[in-house]
C-alpha atoms as a PDB file:
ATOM      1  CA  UNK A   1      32.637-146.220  91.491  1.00  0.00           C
ATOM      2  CA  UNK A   2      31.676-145.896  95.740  1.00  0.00           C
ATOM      3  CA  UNK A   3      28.899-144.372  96.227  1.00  0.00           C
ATOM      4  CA  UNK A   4      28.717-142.847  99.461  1.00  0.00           C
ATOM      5  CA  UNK A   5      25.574-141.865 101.694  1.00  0.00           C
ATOM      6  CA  UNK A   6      24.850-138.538 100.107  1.00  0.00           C
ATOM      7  CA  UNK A   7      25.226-139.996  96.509  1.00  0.00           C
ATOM      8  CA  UNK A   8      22.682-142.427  97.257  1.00  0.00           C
ATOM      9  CA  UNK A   9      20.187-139.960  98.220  1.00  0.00           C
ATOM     10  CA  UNK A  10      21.212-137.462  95.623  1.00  0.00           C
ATOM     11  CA  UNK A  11      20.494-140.482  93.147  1.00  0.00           C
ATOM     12  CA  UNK A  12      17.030-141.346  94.400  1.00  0.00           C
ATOM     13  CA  UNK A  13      15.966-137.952  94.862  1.00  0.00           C
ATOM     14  CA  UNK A  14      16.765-137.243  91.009  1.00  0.00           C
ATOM     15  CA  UNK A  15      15.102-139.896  89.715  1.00  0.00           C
ATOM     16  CA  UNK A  16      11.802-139.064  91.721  1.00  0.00           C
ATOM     17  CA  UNK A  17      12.204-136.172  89.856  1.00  0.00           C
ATOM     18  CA  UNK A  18      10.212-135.683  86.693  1.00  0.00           C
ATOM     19  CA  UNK A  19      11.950-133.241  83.996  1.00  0.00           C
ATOM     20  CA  UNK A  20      10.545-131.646  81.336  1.00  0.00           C
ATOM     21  CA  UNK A  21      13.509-132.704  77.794  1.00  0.00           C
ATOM     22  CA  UNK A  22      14.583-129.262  76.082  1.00  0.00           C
ATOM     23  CA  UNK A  23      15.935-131.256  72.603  1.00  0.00           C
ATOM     24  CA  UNK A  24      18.663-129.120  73.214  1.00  0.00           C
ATOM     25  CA  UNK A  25      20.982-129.911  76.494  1.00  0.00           C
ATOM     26  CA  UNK A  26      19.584-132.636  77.814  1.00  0.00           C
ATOM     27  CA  UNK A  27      23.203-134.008  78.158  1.00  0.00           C
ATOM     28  CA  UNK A  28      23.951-131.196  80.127  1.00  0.00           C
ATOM     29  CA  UNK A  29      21.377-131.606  82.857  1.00  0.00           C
ATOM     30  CA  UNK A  30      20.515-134.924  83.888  1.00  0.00           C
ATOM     31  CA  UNK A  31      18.072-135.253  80.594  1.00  0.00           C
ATOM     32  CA  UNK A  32      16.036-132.010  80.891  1.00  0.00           C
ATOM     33  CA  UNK A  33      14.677-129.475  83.495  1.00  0.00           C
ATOM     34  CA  UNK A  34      12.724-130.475  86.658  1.00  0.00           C
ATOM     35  CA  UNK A  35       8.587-129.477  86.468  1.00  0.00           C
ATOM     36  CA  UNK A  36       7.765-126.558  88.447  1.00  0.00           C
ATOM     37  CA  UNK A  37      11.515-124.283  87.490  1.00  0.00           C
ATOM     38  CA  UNK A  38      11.411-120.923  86.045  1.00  0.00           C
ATOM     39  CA  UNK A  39      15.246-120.715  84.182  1.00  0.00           C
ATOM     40  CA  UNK A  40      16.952-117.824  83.074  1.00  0.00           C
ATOM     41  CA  UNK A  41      18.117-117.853  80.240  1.00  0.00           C
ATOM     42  CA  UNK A  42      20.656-114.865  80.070  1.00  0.00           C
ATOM     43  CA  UNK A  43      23.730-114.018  77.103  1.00  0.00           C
ATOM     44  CA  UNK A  44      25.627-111.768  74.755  1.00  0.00           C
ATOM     45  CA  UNK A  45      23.607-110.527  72.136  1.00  0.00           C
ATOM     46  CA  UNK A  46      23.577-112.459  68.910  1.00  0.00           C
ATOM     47  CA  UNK A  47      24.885-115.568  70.969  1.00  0.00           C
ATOM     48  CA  UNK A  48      21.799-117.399  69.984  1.00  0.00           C
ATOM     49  CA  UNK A  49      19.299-116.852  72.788  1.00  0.00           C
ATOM     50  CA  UNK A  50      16.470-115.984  70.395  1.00  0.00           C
ATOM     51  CA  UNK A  51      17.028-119.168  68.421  1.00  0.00           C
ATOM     52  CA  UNK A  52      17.088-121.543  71.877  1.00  0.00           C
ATOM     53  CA  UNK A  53      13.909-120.361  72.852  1.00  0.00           C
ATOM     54  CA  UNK A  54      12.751-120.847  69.384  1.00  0.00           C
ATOM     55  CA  UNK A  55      13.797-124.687  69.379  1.00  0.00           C
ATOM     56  CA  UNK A  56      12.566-125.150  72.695  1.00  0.00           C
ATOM     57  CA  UNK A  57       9.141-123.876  72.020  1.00  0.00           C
ATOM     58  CA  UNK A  58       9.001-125.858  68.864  1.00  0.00           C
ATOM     59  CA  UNK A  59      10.298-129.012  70.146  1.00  0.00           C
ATOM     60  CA  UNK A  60       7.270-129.037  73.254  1.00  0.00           C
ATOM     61  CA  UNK A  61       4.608-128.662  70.685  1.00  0.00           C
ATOM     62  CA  UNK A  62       5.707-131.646  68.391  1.00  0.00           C
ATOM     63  CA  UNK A  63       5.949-133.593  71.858  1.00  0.00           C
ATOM     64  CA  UNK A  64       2.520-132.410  72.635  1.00  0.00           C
ATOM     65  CA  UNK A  65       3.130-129.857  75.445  1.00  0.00           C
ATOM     66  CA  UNK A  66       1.235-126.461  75.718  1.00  0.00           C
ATOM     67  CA  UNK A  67       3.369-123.573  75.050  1.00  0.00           C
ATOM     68  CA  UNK A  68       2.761-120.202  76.442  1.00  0.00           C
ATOM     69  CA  UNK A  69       4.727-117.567  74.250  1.00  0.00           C
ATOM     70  CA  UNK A  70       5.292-113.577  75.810  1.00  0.00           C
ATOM     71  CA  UNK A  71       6.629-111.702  72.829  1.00  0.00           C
ATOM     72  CA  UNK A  72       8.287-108.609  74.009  1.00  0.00           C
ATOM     73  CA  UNK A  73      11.376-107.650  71.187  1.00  0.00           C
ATOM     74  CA  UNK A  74       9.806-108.884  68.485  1.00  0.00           C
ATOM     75  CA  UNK A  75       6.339-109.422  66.883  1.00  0.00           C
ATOM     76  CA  UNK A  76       4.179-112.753  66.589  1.00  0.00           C
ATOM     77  CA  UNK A  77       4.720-112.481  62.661  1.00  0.00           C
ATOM     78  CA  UNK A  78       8.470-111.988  63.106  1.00  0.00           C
ATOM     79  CA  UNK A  79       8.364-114.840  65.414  1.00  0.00           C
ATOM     80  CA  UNK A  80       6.661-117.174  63.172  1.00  0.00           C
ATOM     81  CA  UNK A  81       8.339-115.947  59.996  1.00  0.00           C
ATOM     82  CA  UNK A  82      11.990-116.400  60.881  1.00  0.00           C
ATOM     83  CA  UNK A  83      11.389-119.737  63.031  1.00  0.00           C
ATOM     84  CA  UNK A  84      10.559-121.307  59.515  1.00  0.00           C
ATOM     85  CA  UNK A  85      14.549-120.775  58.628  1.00  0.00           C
ATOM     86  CA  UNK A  86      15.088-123.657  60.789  1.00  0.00           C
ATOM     87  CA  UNK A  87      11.931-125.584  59.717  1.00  0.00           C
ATOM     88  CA  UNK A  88       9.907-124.807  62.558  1.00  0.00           C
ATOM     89  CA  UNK A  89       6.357-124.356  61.378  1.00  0.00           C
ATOM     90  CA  UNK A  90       4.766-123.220  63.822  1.00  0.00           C
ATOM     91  CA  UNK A  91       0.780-122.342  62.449  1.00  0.00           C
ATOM     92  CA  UNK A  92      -0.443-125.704  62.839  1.00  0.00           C
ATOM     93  CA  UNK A  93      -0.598-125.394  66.516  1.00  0.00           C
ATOM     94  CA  UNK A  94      -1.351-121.835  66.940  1.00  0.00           C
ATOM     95  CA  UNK A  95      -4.010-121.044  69.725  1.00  0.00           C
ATOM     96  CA  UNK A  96      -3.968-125.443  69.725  1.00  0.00           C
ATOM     97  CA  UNK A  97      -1.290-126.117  72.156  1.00  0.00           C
ATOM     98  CA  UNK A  98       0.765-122.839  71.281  1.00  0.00           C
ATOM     99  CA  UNK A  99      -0.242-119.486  72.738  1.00  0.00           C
ATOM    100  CA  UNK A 100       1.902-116.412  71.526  1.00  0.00           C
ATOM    101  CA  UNK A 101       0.957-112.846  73.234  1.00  0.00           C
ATOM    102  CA  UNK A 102       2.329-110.333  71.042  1.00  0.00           C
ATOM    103  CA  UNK A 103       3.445-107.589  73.593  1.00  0.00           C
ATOM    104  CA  UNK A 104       5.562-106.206  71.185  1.00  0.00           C
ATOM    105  CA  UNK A 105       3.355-104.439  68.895  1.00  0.00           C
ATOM    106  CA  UNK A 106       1.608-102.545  71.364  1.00  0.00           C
ATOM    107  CA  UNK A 107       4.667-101.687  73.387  1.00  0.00           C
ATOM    108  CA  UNK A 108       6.212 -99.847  69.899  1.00  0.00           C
ATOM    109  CA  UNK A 109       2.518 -98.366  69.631  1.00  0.00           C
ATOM    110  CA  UNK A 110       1.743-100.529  66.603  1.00  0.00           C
ATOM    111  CA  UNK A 111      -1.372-103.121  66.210  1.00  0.00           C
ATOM    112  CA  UNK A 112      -0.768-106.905  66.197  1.00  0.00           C
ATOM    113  CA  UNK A 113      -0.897-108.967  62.780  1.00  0.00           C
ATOM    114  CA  UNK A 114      -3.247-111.534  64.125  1.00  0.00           C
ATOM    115  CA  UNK A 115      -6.050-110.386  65.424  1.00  0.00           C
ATOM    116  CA  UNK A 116      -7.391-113.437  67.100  1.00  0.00           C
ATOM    117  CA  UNK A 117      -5.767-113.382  70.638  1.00  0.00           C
ATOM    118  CA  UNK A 118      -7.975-113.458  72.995  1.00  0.00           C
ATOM    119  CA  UNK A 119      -5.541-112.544  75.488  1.00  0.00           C
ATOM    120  CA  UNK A 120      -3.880-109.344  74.905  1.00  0.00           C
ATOM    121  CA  UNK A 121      -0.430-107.358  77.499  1.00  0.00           C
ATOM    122  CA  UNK A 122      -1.497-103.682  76.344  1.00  0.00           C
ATOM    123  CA  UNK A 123       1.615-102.259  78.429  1.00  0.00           C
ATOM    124  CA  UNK A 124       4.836-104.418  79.183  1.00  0.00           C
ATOM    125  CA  UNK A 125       5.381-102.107  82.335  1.00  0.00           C
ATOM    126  CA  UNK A 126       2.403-103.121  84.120  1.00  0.00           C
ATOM    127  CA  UNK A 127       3.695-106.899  85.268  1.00  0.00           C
ATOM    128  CA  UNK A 128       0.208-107.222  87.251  1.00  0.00           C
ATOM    129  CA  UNK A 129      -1.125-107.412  83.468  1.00  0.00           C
ATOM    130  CA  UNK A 130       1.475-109.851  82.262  1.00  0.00           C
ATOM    131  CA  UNK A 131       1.247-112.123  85.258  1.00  0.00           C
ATOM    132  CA  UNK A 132      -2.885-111.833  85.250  1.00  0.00           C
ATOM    133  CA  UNK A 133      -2.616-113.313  81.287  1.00  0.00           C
ATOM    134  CA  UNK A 134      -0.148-115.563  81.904  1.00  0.00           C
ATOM    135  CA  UNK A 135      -2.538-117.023  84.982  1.00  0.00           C
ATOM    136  CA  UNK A 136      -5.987-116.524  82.715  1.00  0.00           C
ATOM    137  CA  UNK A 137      -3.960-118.549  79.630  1.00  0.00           C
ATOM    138  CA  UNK A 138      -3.030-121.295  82.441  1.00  0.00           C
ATOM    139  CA  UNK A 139      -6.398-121.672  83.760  1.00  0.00           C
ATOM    140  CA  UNK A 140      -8.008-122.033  80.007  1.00  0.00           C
ATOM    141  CA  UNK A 141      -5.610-124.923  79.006  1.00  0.00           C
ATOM    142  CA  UNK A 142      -5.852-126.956  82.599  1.00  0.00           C
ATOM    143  CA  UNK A 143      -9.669-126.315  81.935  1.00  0.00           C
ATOM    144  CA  UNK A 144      -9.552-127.705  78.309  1.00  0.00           C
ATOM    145  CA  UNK A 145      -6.729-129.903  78.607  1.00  0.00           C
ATOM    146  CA  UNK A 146      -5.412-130.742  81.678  1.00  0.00           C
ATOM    147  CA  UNK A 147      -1.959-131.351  80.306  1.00  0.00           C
ATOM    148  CA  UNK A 148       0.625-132.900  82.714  1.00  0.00           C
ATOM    149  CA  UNK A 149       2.551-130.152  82.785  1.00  0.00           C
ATOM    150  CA  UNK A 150       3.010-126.432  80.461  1.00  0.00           C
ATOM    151  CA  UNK A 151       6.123-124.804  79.223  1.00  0.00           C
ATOM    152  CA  UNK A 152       6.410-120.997  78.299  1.00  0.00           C
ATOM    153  CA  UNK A 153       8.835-118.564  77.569  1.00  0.00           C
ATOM    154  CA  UNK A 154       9.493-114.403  77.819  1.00  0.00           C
ATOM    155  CA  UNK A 155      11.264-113.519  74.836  1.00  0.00           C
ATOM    156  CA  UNK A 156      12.444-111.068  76.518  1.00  0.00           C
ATOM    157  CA  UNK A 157      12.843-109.625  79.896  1.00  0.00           C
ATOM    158  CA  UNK A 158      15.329-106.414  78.652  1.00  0.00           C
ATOM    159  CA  UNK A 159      12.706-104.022  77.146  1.00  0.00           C
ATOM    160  CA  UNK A 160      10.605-104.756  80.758  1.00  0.00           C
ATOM    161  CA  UNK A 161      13.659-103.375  82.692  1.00  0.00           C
ATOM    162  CA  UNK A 162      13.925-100.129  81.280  1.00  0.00           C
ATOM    163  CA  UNK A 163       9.938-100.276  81.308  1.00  0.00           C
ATOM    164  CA  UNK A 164       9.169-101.197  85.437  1.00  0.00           C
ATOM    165  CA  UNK A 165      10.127-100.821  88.745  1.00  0.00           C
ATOM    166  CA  UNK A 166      12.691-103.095  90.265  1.00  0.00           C
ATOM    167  CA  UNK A 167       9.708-103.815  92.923  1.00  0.00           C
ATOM    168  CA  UNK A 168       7.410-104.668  90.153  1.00  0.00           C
ATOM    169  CA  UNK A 169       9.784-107.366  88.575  1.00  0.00           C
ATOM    170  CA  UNK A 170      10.686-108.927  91.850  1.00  0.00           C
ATOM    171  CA  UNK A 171       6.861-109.273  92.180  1.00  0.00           C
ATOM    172  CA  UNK A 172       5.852-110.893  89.224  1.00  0.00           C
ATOM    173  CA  UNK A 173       8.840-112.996  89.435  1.00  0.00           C
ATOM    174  CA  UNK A 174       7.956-114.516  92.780  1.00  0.00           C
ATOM    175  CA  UNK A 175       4.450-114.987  91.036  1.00  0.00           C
ATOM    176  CA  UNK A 176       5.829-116.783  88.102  1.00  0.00           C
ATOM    177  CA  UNK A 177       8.094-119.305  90.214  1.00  0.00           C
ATOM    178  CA  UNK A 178       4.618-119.740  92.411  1.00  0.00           C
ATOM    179  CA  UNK A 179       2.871-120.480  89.575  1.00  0.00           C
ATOM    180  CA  UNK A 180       5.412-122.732  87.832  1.00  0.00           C
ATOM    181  CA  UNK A 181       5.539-124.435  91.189  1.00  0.00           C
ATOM    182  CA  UNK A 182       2.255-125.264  91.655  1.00  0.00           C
ATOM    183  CA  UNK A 183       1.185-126.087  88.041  1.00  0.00           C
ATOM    184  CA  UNK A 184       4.303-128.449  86.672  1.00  0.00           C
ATOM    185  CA  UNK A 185       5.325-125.358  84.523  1.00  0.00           C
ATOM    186  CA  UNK A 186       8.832-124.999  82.557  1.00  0.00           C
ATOM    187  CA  UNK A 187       9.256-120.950  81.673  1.00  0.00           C
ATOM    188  CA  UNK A 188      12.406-119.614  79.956  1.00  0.00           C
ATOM    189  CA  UNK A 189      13.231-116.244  80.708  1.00  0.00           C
ATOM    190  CA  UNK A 190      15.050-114.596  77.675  1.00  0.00           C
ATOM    191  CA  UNK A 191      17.667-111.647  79.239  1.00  0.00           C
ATOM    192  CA  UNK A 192      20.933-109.585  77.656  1.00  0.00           C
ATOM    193  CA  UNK A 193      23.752-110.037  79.905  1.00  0.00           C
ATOM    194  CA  UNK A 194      25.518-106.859  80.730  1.00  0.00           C
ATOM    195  CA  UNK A 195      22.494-104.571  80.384  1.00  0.00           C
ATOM    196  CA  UNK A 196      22.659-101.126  82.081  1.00  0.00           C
ATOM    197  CA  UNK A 197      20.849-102.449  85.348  1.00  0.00           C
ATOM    198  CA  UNK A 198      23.290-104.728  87.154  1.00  0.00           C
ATOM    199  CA  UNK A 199      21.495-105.379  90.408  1.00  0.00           C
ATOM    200  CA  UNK A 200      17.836-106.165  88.467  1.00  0.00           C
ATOM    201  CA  UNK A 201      20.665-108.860  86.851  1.00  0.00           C
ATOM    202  CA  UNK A 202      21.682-110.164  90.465  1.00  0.00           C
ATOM    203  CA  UNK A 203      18.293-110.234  91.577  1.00  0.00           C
ATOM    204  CA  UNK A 204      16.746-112.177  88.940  1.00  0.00           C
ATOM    205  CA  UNK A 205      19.519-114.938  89.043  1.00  0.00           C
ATOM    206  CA  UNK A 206      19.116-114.996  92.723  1.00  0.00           C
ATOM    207  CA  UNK A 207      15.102-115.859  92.002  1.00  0.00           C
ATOM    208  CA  UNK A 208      15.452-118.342  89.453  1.00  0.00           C
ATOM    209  CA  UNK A 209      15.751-121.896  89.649  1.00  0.00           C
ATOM    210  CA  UNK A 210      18.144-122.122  87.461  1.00  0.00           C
ATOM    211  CA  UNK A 211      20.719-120.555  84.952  1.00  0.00           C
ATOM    212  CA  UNK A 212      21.576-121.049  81.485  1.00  0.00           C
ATOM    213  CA  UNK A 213      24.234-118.870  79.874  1.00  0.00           C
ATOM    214  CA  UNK A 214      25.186-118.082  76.053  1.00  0.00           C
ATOM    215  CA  UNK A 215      28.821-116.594  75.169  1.00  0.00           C
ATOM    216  CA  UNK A 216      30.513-115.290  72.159  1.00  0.00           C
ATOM    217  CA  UNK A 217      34.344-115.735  72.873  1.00  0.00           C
ATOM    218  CA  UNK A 218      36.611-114.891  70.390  1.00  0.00           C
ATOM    219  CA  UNK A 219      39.849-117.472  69.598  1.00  0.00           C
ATOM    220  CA  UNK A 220      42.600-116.978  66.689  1.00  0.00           C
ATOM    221  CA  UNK A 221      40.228-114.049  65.730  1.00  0.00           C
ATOM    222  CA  UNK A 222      37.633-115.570  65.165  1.00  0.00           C
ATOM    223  CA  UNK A 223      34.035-115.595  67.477  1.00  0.00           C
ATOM    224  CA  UNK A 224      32.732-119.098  68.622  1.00  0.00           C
ATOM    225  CA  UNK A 225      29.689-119.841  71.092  1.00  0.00           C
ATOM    226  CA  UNK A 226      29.901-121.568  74.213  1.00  0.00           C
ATOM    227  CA  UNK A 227      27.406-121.902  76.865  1.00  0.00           C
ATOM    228  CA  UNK A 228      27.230-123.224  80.334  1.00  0.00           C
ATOM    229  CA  UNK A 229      24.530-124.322  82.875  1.00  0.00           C
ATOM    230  CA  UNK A 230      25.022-123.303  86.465  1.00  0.00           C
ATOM    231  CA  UNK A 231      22.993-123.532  89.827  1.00  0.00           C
ATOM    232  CA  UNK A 232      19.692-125.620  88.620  1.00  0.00           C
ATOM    233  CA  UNK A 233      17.914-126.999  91.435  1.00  0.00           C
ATOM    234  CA  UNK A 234      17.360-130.488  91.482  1.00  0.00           C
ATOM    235  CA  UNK A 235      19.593-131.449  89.196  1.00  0.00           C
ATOM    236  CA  UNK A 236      23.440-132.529  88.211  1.00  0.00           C
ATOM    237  CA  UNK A 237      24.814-130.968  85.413  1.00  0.00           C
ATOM    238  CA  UNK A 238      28.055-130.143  83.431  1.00  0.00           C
ATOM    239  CA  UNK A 239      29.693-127.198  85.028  1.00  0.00           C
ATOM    240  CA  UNK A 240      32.298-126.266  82.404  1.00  0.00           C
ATOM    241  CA  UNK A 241      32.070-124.086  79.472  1.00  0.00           C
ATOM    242  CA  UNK A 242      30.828-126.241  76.249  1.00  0.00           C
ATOM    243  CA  UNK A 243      30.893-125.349  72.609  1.00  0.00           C
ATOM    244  CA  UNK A 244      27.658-125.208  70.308  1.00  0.00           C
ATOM    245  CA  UNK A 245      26.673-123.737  66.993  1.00  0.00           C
ATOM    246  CA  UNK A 246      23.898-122.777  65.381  1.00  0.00           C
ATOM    247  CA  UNK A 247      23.087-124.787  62.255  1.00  0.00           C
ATOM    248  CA  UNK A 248      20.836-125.257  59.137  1.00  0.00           C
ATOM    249  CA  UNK A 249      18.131-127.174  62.163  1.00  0.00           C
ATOM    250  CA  UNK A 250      19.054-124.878  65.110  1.00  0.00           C
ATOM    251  CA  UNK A 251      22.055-125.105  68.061  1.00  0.00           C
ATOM    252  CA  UNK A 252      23.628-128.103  68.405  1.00  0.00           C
ATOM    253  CA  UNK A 253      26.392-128.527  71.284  1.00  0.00           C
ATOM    254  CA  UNK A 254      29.627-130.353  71.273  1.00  0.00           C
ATOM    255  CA  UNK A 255      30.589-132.423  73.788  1.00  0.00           C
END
C-alpha cells in the first residue's frame, strides 16, 4: 500500500500518541483511547452500557490504573454486587486504586451502605459539587501515587439531566475535558440515547472527544447488539456498525 503525505503524518502522529487499552475494543480504535479524552458513551437501554463500564473499570484496576467511579442510577452495593456475575471482584481494591462515590443513595434520599467515603456528591444537581470531588479525589491519588495516568467513569449522566441546568452541564463538562486534559485522564460518560432532552444530547456529543454507541436492532425477530465508534480524536477507527454480545465474562465483539 502508497502511503501518501498525510498518511505519513497521520501515522507518526498516532504513534506519539499514548492510549489508555479498554479490554474491550481495542480493535476498534487503534488499540485503546488517547490520555487526556473524556468519551461518551451513549445507547438504548438494556444494550449493555452498564456492563461496558463495568468491564472497563475492572479491567484498569487489574492493570494497575486508579479508577474514579460516580454512581448516579445505582448504588455502590448494587455496583459491586452484580459486577461479581461476570467475576469482577471488585473489594480488593476499594478506596486502593478504586474510588466509587455513591451519588445514588442520597439523590433517592437514602444513606450509603459503606460508610467509609471520604468523599461524598450530597446533590447530583449541583455539578460544582461533582466536579469539586472529582478534582479533590484527583489531587489525593497524584499526591499518593502519582500514577501515569487515571481513568473514571459517570454511570450515569440521565438522572443529572432532568436534575440541572443545561448551563450547569455544559460547565462541568468543559471542566471535566480540562481536567482529563491536563492530568492523562480516561472518563466514560454513561448516557440513554433518545432521552426527553435532545439538544443537552447534541451538546454533549459536540463536547466530547469521542463517541461510543450501543444498539439493540432487531433481525428475523429477534434483538441483537451492535455498536459503533465514531468521531474520536486522535485516533483511526472502524466506522461501521459491529456485532457484540454479552457473555458469561462480559461483551465480547465480533469482527
Amino acid at each position: 500500500m502508497t502511503l501518501f503525505p498525510d498518511d505519513i503524518l497521520q501515522d507518526r502522529i498516532e504513534k506519539d500518541i499514548t492510549r489508555v487499552s479498554t479490554g474491550i475494543i481495542d480493535e476498534l480504535i487503534t488499540g485503546g483511547i488517547p490520555k487526556g479524552s473524556v468519551i461518551l458513551l451513549i445507547g438504548d437501554p438494556k444494550a449493555g452500557k452498564t456492563t461496558f463500564i463495568s468491564q472497563f473499570m475492572y479491567n484498569q484496576v487489574i492493570y494497575g490504573a486508579p479508577v474514579i467511579g460516580i454512581l448516579t442510577d445505582v448504588s455502590k452495593y448494587e455496583f459491586l454486587s452484580n459486577s461479581l456475575d461476570f467475576g469482577w471482584d471488585f473489594t480488593p481494591y476499594v478506596d486502593d486504586r478504586l474510588f466509587i462515590i455513591d451519588a445514588y443513595s442520597s439523590r433517592i434520599g437514602g444513606k450509603p451502605k459503606f460508610a467509609f467515603e471520604e468523599a461524598t456528591i450530597t446533590n447530583v444537581a449541583d455539578m460544582g459539587q461533582v466536579i469539586s470531588v472529582i478534582k479533590d479525589i484527583t489531587l489525593r491519588i497524584v499526591q499518593n501515587a502519582n500514577p501515569s495516568f487515571i481513568t473514571g467513569v459517570i454511570s450515569s449522566l440521565t438522572p443529572l439531566f432532568f436534575e440541572s441546568e443545561v448551563k450547569d452541564i455544559y460547565k462541568f463538562l468543559e471542566d471535566l475535558k480540562d481536567l482529563a486534559h491536563r492530568h492523562k485522564q480516561v472518563w466514560i460518560l454513561e448516557m440513554n440515547s433518545g432521552i426527553e432532552a435532545p439538544h443537552v444530547e447534541t451538546m454533549v456529543k459536540a463536547i466530547v472527544d469521542g463517541i461510543i454507541e450501543l444498539k439493540l436492532m432487531e433481525e428475523d425477530k429477534t434483538l441483537r447488539r451492535y455498536m459503533r465508534v465514531y468521531g474520536m480524536k486522535r485516533t483511526r477507527h472502524v466506522l461501521s456498525w459491529v456485532p457484540y454480545e454479552i457473555t458469561s465474562t462480559g461483551i465480547q465483539i465480533k469482527l
